[in-house]
N, C-alpha and C. Protein backbone atom coordinates (compact mmCIF):
# COMPACT_ATOMS: atom_id res chain seq x y z
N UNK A 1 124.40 89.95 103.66
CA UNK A 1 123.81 91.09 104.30
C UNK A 1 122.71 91.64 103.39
N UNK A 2 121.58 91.83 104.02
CA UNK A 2 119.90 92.69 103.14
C UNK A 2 120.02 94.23 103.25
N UNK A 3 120.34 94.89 101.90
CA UNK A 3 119.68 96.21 102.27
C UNK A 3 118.47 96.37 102.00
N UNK A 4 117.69 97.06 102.78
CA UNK A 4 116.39 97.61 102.89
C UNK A 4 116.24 98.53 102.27
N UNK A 5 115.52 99.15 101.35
CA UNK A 5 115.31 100.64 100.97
C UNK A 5 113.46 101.14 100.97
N UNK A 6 113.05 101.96 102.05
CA UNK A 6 111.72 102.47 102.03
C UNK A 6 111.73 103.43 100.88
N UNK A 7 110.26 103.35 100.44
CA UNK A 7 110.32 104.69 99.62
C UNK A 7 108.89 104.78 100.11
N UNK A 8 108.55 105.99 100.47
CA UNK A 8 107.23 106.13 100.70
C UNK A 8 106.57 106.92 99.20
N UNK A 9 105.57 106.68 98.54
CA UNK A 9 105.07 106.68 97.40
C UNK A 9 103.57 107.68 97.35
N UNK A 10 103.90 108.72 96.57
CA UNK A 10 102.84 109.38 96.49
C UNK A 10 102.87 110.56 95.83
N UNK A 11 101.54 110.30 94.51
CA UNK A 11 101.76 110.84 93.26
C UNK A 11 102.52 110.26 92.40
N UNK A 12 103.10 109.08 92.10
CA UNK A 12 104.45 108.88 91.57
C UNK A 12 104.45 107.65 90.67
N UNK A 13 103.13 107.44 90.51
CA UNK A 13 102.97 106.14 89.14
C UNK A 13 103.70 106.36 88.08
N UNK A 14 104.00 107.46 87.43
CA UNK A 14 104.88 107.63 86.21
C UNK A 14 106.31 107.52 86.66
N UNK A 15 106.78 107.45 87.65
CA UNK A 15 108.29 107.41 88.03
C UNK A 15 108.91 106.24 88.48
N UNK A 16 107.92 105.23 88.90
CA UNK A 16 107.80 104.04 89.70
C UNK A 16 109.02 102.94 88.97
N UNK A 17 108.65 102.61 87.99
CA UNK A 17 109.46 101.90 87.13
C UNK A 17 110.92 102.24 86.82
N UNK A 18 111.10 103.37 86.73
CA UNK A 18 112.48 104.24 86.72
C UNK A 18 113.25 104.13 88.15
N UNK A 19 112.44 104.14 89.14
CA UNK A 19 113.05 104.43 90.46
C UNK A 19 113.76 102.78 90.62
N UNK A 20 112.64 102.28 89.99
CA UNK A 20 113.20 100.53 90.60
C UNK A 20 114.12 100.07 90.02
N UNK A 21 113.87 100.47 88.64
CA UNK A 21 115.19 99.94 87.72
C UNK A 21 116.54 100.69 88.20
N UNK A 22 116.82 101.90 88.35
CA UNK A 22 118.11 102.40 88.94
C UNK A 22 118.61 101.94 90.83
N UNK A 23 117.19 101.70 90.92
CA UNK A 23 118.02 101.72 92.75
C UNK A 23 118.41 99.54 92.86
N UNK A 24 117.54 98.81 91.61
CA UNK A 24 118.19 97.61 91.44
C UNK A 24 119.58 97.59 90.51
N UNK A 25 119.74 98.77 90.09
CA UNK A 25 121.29 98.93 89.44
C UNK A 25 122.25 99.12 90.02
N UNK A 26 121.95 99.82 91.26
CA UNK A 26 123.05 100.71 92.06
C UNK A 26 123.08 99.68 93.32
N UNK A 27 122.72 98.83 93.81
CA UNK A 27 122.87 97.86 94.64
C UNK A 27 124.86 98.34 94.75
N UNK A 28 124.99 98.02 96.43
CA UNK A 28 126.40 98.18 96.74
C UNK A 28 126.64 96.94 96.34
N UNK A 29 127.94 96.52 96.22
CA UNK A 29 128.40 94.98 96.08
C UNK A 29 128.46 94.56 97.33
N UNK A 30 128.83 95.00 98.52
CA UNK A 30 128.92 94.21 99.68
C UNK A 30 127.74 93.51 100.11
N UNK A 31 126.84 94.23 99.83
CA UNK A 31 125.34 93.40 100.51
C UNK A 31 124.86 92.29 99.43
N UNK A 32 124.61 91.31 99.80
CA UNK A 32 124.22 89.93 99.09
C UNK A 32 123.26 89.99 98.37
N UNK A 33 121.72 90.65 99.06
CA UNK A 33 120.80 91.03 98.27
C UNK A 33 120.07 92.36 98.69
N UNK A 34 119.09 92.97 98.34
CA UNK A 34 118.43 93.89 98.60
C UNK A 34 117.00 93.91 98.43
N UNK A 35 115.79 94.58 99.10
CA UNK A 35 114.58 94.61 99.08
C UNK A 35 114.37 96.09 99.05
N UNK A 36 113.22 96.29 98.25
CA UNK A 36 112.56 97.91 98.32
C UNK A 36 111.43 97.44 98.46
N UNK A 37 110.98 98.21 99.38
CA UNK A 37 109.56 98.71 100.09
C UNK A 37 108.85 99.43 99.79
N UNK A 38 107.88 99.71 98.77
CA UNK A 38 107.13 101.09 98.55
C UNK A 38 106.13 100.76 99.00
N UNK A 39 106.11 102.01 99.50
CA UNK A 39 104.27 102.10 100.56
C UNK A 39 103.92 103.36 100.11
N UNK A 40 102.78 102.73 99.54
CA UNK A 40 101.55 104.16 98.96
C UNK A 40 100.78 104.78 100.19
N UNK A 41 101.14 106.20 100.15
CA UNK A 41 100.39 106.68 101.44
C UNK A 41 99.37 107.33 100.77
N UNK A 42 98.38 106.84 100.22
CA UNK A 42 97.14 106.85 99.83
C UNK A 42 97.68 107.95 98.53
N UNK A 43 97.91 107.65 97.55
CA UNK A 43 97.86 108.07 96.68
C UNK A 43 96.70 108.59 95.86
N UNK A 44 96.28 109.52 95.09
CA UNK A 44 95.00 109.93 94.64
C UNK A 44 95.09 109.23 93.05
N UNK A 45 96.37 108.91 92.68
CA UNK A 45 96.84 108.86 91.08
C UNK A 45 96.51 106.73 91.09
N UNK A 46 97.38 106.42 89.70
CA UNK A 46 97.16 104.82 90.07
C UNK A 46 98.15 104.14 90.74
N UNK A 47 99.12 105.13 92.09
CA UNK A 47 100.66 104.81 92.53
C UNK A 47 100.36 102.79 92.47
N UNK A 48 99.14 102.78 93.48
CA UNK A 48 99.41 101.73 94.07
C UNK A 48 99.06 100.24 92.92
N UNK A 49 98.81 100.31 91.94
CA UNK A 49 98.52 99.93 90.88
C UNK A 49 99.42 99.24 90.21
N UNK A 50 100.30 100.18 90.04
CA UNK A 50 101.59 100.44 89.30
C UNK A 50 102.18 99.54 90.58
N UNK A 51 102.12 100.26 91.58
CA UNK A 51 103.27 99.14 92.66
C UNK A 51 103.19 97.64 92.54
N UNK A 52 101.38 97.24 92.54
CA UNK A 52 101.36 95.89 92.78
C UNK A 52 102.00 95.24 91.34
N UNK A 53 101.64 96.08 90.03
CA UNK A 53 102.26 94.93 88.72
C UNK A 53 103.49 95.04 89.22
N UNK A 54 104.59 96.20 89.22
CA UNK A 54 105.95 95.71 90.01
C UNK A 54 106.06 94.62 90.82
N UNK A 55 105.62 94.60 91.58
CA UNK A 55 105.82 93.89 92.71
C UNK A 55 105.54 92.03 92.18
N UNK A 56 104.63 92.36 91.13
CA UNK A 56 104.60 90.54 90.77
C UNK A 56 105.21 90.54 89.72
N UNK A 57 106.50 90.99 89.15
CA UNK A 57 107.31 90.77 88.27
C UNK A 57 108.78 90.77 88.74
N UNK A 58 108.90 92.17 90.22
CA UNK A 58 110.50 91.87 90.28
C UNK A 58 109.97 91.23 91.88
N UNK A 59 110.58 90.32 92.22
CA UNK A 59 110.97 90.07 93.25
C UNK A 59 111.27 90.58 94.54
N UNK A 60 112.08 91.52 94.01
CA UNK A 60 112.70 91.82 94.96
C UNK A 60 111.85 93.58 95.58
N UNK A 61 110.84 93.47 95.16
CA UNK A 61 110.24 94.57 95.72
C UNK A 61 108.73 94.51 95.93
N UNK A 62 108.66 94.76 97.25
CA UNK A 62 107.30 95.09 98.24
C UNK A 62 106.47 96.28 98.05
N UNK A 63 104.96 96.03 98.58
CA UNK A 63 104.31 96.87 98.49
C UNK A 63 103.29 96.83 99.28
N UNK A 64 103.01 98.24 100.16
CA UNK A 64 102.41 98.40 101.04
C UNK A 64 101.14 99.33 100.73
N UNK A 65 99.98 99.67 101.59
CA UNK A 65 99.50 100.22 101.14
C UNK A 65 98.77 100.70 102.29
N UNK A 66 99.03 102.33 102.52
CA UNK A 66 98.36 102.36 104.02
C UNK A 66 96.40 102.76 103.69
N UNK A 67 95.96 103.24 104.55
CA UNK A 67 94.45 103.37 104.54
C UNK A 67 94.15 105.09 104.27
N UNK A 68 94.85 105.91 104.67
CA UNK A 68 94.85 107.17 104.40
C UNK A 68 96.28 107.56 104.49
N UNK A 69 96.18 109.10 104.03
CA UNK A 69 97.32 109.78 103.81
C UNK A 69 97.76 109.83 105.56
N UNK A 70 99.12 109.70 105.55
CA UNK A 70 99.73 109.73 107.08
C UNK A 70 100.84 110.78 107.03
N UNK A 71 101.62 110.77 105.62
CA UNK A 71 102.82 111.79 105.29
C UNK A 71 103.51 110.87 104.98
N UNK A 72 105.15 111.81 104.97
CA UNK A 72 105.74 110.35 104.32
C UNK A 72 106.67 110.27 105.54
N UNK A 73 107.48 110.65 107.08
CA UNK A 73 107.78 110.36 107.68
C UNK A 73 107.01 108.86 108.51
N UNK A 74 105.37 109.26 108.46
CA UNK A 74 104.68 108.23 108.70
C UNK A 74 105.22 106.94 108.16
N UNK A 75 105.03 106.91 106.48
CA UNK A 75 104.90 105.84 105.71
C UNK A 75 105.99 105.13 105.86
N UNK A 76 107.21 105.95 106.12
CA UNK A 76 108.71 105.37 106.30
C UNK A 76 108.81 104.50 107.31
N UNK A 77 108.16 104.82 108.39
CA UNK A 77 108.42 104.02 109.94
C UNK A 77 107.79 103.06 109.15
């Protein structure tokens, strides 16, 4: 079984690394593997920056990047 986890991202380059390392710690045991999703909803800082080196080191996490600010209910859908 995949858990999914969105995070919609904004302002948050200094936290990025912290968020990933604890929410790949806390994985439930029942689910087999897990994916996180961060989508920069246009960040003004270097969010999306920071997302892409993540993203080509762990695996297991995505990165989106919308075209303007939408909110973060937006970014979640």
């Amino acid at each position: 079984m995949l858990l999914s986890i969105v995070v919609p991202v904004y302002k948050a380059e200094g936290t990025l690394h912290e968020l990933v390392e604890r929410l790949l710690h806390s994985k439930p045991p029942e689910f087999d593997s897990m994916e996180i999703i961060l989508v920069d909803d246009n960040s003004p800082d270097n969010s999306w920056k920071t997302i892409e080196k993540i993203s080509r080191v762990i695996r297991e996490v995505y990165g989106f990047k919308l075209s303007r600010n939408f909110g973060q209910h937006h970014a979640i859908t």
